[in-house]
Protein backbone atom coordinates (compact mmCIF):
# COMPACT_ATOMS: atom_id res chain seq x y z
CA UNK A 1 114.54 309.49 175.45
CA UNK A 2 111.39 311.27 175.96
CA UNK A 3 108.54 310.54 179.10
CA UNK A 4 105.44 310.85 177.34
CA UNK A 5 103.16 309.82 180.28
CA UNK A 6 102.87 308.58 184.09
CA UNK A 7 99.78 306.32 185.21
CA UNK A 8 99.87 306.01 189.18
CA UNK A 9 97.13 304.53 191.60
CA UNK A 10 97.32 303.79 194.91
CA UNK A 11 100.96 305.28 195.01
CA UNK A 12 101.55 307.11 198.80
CA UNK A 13 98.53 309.76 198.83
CA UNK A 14 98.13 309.89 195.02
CA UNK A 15 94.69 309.90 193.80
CA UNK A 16 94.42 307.41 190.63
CA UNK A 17 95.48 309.47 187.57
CA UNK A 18 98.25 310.72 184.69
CA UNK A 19 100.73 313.60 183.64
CA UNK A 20 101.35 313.67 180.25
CA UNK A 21 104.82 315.31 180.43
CA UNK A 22 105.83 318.51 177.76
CA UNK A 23 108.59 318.11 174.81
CA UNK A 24 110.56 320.33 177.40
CA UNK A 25 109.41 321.62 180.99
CA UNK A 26 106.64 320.26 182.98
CA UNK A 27 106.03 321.90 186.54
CA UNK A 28 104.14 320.70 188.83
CA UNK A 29 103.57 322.92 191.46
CA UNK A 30 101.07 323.32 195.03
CA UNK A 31 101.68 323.90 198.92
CA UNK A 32 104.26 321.62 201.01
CA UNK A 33 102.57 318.23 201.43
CA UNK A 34 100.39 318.20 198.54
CA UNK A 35 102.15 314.96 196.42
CA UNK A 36 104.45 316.92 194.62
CA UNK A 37 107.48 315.22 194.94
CA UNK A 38 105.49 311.99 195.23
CA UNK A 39 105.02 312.03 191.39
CA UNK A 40 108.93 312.75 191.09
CA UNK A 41 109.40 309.42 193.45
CA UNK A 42 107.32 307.13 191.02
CA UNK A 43 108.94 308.32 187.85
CA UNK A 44 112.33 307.13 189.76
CA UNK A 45 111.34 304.30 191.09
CA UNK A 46 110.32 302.97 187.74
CA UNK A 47 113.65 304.11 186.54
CA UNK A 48 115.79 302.43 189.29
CA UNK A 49 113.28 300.05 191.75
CA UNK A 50 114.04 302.31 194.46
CA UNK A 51 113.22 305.45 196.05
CA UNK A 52 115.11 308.27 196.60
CA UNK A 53 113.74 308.48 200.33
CA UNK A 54 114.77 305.21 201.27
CA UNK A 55 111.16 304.21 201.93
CA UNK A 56 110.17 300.59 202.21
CA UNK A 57 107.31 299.09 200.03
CA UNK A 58 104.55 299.61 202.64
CA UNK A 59 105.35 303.20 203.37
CA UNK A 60 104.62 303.80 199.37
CA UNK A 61 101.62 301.99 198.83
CA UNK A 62 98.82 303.63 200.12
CA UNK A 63 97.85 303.03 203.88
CA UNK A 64 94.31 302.19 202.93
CA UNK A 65 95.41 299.88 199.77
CA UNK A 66 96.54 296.41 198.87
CA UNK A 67 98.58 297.58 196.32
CA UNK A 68 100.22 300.43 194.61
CA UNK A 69 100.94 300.23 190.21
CA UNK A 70 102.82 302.44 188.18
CA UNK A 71 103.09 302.65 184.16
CA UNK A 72 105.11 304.85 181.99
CA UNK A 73 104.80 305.57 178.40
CA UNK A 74 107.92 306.88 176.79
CA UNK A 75 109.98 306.85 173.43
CA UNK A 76 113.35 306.63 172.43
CA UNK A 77 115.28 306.05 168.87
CA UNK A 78 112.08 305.64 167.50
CA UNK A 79 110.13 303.12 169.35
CA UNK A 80 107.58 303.67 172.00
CA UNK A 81 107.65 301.15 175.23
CA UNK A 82 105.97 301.13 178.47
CA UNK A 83 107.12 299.97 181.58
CA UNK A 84 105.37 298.92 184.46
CA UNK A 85 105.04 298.02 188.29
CA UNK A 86 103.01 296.56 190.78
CA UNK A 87 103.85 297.38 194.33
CA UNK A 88 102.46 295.50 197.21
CA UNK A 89 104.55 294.76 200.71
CA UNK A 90 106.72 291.63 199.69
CA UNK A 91 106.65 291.47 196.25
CA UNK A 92 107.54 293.61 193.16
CA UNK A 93 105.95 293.01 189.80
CA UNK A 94 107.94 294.63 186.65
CA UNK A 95 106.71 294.51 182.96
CA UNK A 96 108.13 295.67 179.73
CA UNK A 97 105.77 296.39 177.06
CA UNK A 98 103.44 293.80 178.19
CA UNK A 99 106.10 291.32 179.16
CA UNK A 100 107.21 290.06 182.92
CA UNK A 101 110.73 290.88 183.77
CA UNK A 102 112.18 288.46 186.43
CA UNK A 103 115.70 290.00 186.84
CA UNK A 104 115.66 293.95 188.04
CA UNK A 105 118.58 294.70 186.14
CA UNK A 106 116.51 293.67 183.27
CA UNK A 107 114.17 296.47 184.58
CA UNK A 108 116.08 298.99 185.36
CA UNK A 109 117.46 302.20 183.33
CA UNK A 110 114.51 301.88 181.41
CA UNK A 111 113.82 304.98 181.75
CA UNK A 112 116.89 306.89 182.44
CA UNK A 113 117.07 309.60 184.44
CA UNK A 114 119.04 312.34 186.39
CA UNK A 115 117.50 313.14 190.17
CA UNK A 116 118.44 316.69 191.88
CA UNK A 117 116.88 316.40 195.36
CA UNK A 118 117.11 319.31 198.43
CA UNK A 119 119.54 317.08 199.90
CA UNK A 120 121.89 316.78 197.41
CA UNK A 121 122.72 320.59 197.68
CA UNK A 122 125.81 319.22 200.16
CA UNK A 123 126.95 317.16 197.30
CA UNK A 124 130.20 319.15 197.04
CA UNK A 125 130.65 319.20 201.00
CA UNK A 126 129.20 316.24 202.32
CA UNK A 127 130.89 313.27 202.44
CA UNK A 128 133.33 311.50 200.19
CA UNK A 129 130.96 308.44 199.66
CA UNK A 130 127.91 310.90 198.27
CA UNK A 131 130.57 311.69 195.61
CA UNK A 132 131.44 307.91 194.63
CA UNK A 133 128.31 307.23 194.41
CA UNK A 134 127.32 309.91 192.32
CA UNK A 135 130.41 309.04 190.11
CA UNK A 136 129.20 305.42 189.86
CA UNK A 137 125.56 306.14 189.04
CA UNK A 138 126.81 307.74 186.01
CA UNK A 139 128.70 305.31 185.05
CA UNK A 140 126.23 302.75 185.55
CA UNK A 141 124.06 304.45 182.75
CA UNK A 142 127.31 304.56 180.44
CA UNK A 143 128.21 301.17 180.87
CA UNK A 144 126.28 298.20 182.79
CA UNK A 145 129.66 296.57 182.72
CA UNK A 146 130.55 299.07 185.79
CA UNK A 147 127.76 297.52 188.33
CA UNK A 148 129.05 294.43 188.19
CA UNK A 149 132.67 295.25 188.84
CA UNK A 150 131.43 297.79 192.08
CA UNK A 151 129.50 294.47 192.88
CA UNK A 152 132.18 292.18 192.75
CA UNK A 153 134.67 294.71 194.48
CA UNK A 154 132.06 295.14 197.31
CA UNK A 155 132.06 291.14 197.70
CA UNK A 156 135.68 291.11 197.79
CA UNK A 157 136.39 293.77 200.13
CA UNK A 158 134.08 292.47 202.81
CA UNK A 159 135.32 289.24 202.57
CA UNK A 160 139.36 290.88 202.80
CA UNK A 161 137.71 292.84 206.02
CA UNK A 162 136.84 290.30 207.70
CA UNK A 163 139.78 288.10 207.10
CA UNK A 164 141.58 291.26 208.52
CA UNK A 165 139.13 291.25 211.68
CA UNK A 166 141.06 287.52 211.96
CA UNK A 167 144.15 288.22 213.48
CA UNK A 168 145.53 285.26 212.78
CA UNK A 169 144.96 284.88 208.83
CA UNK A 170 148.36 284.15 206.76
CA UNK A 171 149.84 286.81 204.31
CA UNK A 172 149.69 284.38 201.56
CA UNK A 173 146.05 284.36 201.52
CA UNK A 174 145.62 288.46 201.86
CA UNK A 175 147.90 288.00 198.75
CA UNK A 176 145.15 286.43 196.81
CA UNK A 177 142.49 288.06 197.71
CA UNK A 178 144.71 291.55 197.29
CA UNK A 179 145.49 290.65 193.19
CA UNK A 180 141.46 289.97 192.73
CA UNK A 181 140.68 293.54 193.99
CA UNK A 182 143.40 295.33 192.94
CA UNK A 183 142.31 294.34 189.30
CA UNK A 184 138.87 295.20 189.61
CA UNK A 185 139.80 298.44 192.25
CA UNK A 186 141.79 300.08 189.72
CA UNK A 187 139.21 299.35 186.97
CA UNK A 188 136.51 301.67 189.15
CA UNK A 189 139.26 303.72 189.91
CA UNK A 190 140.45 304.37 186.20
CA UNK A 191 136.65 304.62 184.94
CA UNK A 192 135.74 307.90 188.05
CA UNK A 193 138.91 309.20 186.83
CA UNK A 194 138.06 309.31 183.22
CA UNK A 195 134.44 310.64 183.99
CA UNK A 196 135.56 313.27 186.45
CA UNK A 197 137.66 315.22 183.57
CA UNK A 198 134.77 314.89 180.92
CA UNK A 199 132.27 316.24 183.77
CA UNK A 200 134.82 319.08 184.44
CA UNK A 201 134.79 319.82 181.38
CA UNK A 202 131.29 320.82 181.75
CA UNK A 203 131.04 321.88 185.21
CA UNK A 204 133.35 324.95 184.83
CA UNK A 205 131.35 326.82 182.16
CA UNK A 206 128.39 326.11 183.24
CA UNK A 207 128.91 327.00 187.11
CA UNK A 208 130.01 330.92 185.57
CA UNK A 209 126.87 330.96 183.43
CA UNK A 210 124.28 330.43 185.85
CA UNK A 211 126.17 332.04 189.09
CA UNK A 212 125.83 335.91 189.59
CA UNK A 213 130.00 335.95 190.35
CA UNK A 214 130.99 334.19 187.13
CA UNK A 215 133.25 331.67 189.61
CA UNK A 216 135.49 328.85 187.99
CA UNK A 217 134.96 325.71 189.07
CA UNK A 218 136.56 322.18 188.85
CA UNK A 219 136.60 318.47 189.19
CA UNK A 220 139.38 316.59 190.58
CA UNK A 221 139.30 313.15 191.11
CA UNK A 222 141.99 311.89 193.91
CA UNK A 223 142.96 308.05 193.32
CA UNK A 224 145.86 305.86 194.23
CA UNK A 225 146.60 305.24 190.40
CA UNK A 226 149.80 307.39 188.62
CA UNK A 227 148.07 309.70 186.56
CA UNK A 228 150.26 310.86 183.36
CA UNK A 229 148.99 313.81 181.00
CA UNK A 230 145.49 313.80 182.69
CA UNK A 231 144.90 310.19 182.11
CA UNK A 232 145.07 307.24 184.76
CA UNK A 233 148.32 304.98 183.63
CA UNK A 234 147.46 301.10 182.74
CA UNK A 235 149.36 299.41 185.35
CA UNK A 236 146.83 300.79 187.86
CA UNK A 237 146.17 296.79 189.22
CA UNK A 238 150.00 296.21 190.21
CA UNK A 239 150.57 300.03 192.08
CA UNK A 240 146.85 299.05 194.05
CA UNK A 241 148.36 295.36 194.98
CA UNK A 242 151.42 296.85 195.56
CA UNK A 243 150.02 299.08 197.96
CA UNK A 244 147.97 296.77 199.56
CA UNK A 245 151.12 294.68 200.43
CA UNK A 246 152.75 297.82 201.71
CA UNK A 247 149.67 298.66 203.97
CA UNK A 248 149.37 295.30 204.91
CA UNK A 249 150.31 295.92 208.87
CA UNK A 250 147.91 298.89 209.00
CA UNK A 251 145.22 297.30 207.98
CA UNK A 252 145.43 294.22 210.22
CA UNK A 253 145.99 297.05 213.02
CA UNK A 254 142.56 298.68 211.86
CA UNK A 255 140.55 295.63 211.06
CA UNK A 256 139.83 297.48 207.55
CA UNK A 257 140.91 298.08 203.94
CA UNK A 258 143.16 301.29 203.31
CA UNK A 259 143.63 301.56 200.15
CA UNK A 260 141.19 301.95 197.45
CA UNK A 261 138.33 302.95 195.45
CA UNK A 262 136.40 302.77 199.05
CA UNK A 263 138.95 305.26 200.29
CA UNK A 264 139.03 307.66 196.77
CA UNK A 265 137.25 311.55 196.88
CA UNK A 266 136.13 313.58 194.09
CA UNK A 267 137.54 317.29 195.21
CA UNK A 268 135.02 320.21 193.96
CA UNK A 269 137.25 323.37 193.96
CA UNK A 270 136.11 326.84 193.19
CA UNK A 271 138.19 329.71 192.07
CA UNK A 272 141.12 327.33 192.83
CA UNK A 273 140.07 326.38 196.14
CA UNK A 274 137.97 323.29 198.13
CA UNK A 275 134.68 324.40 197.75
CA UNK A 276 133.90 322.48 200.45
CA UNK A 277 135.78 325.38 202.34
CA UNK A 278 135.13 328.87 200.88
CA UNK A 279 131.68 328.30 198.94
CA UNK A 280 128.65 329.82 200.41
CA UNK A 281 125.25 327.67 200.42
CA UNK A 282 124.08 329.39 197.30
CA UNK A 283 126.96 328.41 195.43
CA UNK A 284 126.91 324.46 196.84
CA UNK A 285 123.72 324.59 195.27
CA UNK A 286 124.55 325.81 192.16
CA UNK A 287 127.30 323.35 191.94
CA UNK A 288 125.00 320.60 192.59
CA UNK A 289 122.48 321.16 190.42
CA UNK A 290 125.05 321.99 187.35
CA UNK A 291 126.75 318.57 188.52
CA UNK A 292 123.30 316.57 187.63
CA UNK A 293 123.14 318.85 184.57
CA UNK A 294 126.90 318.09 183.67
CA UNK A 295 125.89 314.08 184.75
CA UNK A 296 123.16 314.42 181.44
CA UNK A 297 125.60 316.24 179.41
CA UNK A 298 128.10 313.19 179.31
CA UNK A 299 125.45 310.57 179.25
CA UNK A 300 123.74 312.25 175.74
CA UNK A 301 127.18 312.88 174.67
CA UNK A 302 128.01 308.83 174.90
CA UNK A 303 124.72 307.35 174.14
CA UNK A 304 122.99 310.18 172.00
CA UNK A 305 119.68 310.35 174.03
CA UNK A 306 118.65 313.11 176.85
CA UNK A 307 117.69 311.52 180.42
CA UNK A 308 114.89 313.03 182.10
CA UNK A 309 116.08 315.84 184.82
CA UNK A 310 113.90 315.98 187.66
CA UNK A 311 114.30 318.87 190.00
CA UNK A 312 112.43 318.73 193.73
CA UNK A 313 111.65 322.07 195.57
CA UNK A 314 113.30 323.98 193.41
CA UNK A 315 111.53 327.13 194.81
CA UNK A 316 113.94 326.69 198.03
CA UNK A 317 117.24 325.81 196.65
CA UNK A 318 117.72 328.55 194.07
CA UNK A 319 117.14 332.74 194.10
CA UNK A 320 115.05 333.64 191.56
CA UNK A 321 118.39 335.60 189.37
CA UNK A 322 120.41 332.11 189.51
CA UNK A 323 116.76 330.51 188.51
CA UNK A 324 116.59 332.62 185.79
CA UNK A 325 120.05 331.83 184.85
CA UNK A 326 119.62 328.07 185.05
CA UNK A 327 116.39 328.42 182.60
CA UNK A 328 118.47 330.06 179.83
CA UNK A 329 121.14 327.37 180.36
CA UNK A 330 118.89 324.53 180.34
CA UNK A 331 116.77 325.67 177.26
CA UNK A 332 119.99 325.17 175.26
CA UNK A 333 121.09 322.20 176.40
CA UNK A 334 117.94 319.81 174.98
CA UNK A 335 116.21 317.17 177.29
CA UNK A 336 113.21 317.33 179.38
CA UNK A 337 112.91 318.90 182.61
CA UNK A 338 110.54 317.84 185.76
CA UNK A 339 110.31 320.65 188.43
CA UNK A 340 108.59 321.04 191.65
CA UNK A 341 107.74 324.01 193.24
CA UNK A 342 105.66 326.02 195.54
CA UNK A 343 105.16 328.76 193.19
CA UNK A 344 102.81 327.88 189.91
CA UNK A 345 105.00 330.83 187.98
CA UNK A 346 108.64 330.32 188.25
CA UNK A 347 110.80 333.23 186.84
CA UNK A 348 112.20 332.42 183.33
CA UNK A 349 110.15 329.58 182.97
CA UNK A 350 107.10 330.81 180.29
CA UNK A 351 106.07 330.21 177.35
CA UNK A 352 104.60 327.16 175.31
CA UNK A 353 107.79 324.88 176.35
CA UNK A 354 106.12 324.75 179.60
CA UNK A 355 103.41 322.24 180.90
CA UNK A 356 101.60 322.94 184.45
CA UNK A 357 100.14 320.77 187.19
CA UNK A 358 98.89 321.65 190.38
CA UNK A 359 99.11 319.24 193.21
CA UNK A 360 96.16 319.71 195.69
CA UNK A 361 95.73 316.68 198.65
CA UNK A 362 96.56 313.90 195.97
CA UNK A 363 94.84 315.04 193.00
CA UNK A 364 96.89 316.52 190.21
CA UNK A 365 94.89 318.38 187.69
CA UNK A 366 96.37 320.51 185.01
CA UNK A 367 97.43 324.15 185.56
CA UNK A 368 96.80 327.49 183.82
């Protein structure tokens, strides 16, 4: 897939106007509250009808507008389309090529894409859930079949929590509701697994290429299934209901589900270790950003086309020898690349592969 061109108006404190994106890099770069990562927001939310700052709809659109619209141009296996959106405070208007989509996932992963955001530097730290959900966007863009499972395991784990917040709810109806989820629990489960070893595979060379110490690093995904020779057995459904059964009295105790996909962690070790323990904040960035690269890697490997990476602030998350490193790597692994940055000359990022913006109060205009 390849962005050819962003039409915004009205869109936070964006002027109207376009980027026309390079074959390769395209930096847009300008002082701290200039609209930067504004133009990073729109390409997103045209990719997944949200935004990455958890804005509503009337924080986006302009405070002195109705209305905010987006449009994208892009190709991919051949054919040119164009998405588009209307934003105003209630209502979302989507159109493909001309058309009006009703249904947003009809809409969305139009325009795939890979986000690496300041805040996702304590990917590898943070919290269990960041991971899962980084596991699950991936999958999402390998197979839509995987939203609607996570859906339909949400629905049925909120409905088994509150039955267990009802003290007095019979076992034989826990045992129902325990075969439905175990089914579709160890179908997530199985899937993370199975992406977590082809990420690895990824992760660990890359995270010695671009890091100054050459560390090793690794992906291990820890799940309730019996994993044999690296791969997650198929009885997965009966050992999650049979554990469920087992847990049965803890879980009434707690008023919550123990066992799980909910409850699963994707461990990030370096050098052998929990990174989340021994790696300094230069290195949890490095692992973060070779994550999203990793995350594109697997995606182009399944469905032979290159999501967009865009990279906010990169200026502040990475020294200028690991930049320099990450250039080289990211030259020879295809795919365009949208950076921000306070600085309009990044090292290792010249040449003609390289379009430049400059972000001044709203206005985007090109760059030298």
């Amino acid at each position: 897939m390849r962005l050819q061109r962003l039409e915004f108006a009205r869109f936070r404190n964006l002027e109207a106007g376009a980027v026309e994106f390079g074959d390769r890099f395209t930096l847009l770069s300008g002082a701290n509250a200039q609209g930067k990562t504004n133009l990073l927001e729109a390409v997103f939310l045209l990719s997944e009808l949200r935004s990455f700052r958890a804005a509503r709809i009337s924080e986006i659109v302009r405070h002195d507008a109705p209305a905010a619209r987006l449009a994208a141009a892009a190709t991919a296996g051949g054919l040119d389309y164009e998405v588009q959106a209307a934003l105003a405070p209630g209502t979302l208007s989507l159109r493909v090529n001309g058309k009006a989509i009703v249904r947003r996932k009809d809409f969305i992963g139009r325009l795939p894409m890979v986000l690496f955001a300041p805040e996702d530097v304590g990917l590898s730290k943070g919290q269990p859930s960041a991971r899962r959900r980084f596991l699950d966007r991936t999958l999402f863009l390998l197979d839509p079949g995987h939203w609607e499972r996570t859906v339909e395991f949400r629905q049925l784990l909120e409905r088994r929590n509150l039955l267990l917040k009802q003290k007095r709810t019979a076992d034989s109806l826990f045992a129902v509701y325990s075969e439905k989820l175990a089914a579709v629990g160890a179908a997530i489960s199985a899937a993370r697994h199975a992406l977590a070893r082809r990420l690895s595979a990824t992760v660990g060379p890359a995270v010695r290429e671009v890091s100054d110490a050459g560390e090793a690093a690794a992906l291990d995904y820890q799940t309730h299934l019996t994993i044999e020779d690296g791969e997650a057995r198929a009885d997965g459904g009966e050992r999650l209901k049979a554990l469920l059964a087992e847990r049965l009295p803890i879980d009434r105790e707690r008023g919550r589900t123990t066992a799980g996909p909910q409850t699963e962690d994707l461990l990030v070790s370096l050098d052998g270790r929990p990174a989340a323990q021994v790696a300094s904040q230069g290195q949890h960035r490095t692992i973060a950003l070779v994550l999203k690269i990793a995350e594109i890697q697997v995606i182009h490997e399944a469905r032979r086309i290159f999501p967009l990476l865009l990279v906010d602030d990169l200026s502040s998350e990475l020294d200028g020898r690991r930049r320099e490193r990450l250039f080289d790597y990211l030259k020879r692994c295809g795919g365009q690349v949208v950076l921000t940055s306070t600085e309009p000359q990044l090292n290792g990022l010249a040449g003609e592969d390289v379009r430049r913006y400059v972000v001044t109060r709203g206005e985007v205009r090109p760059g030298d």
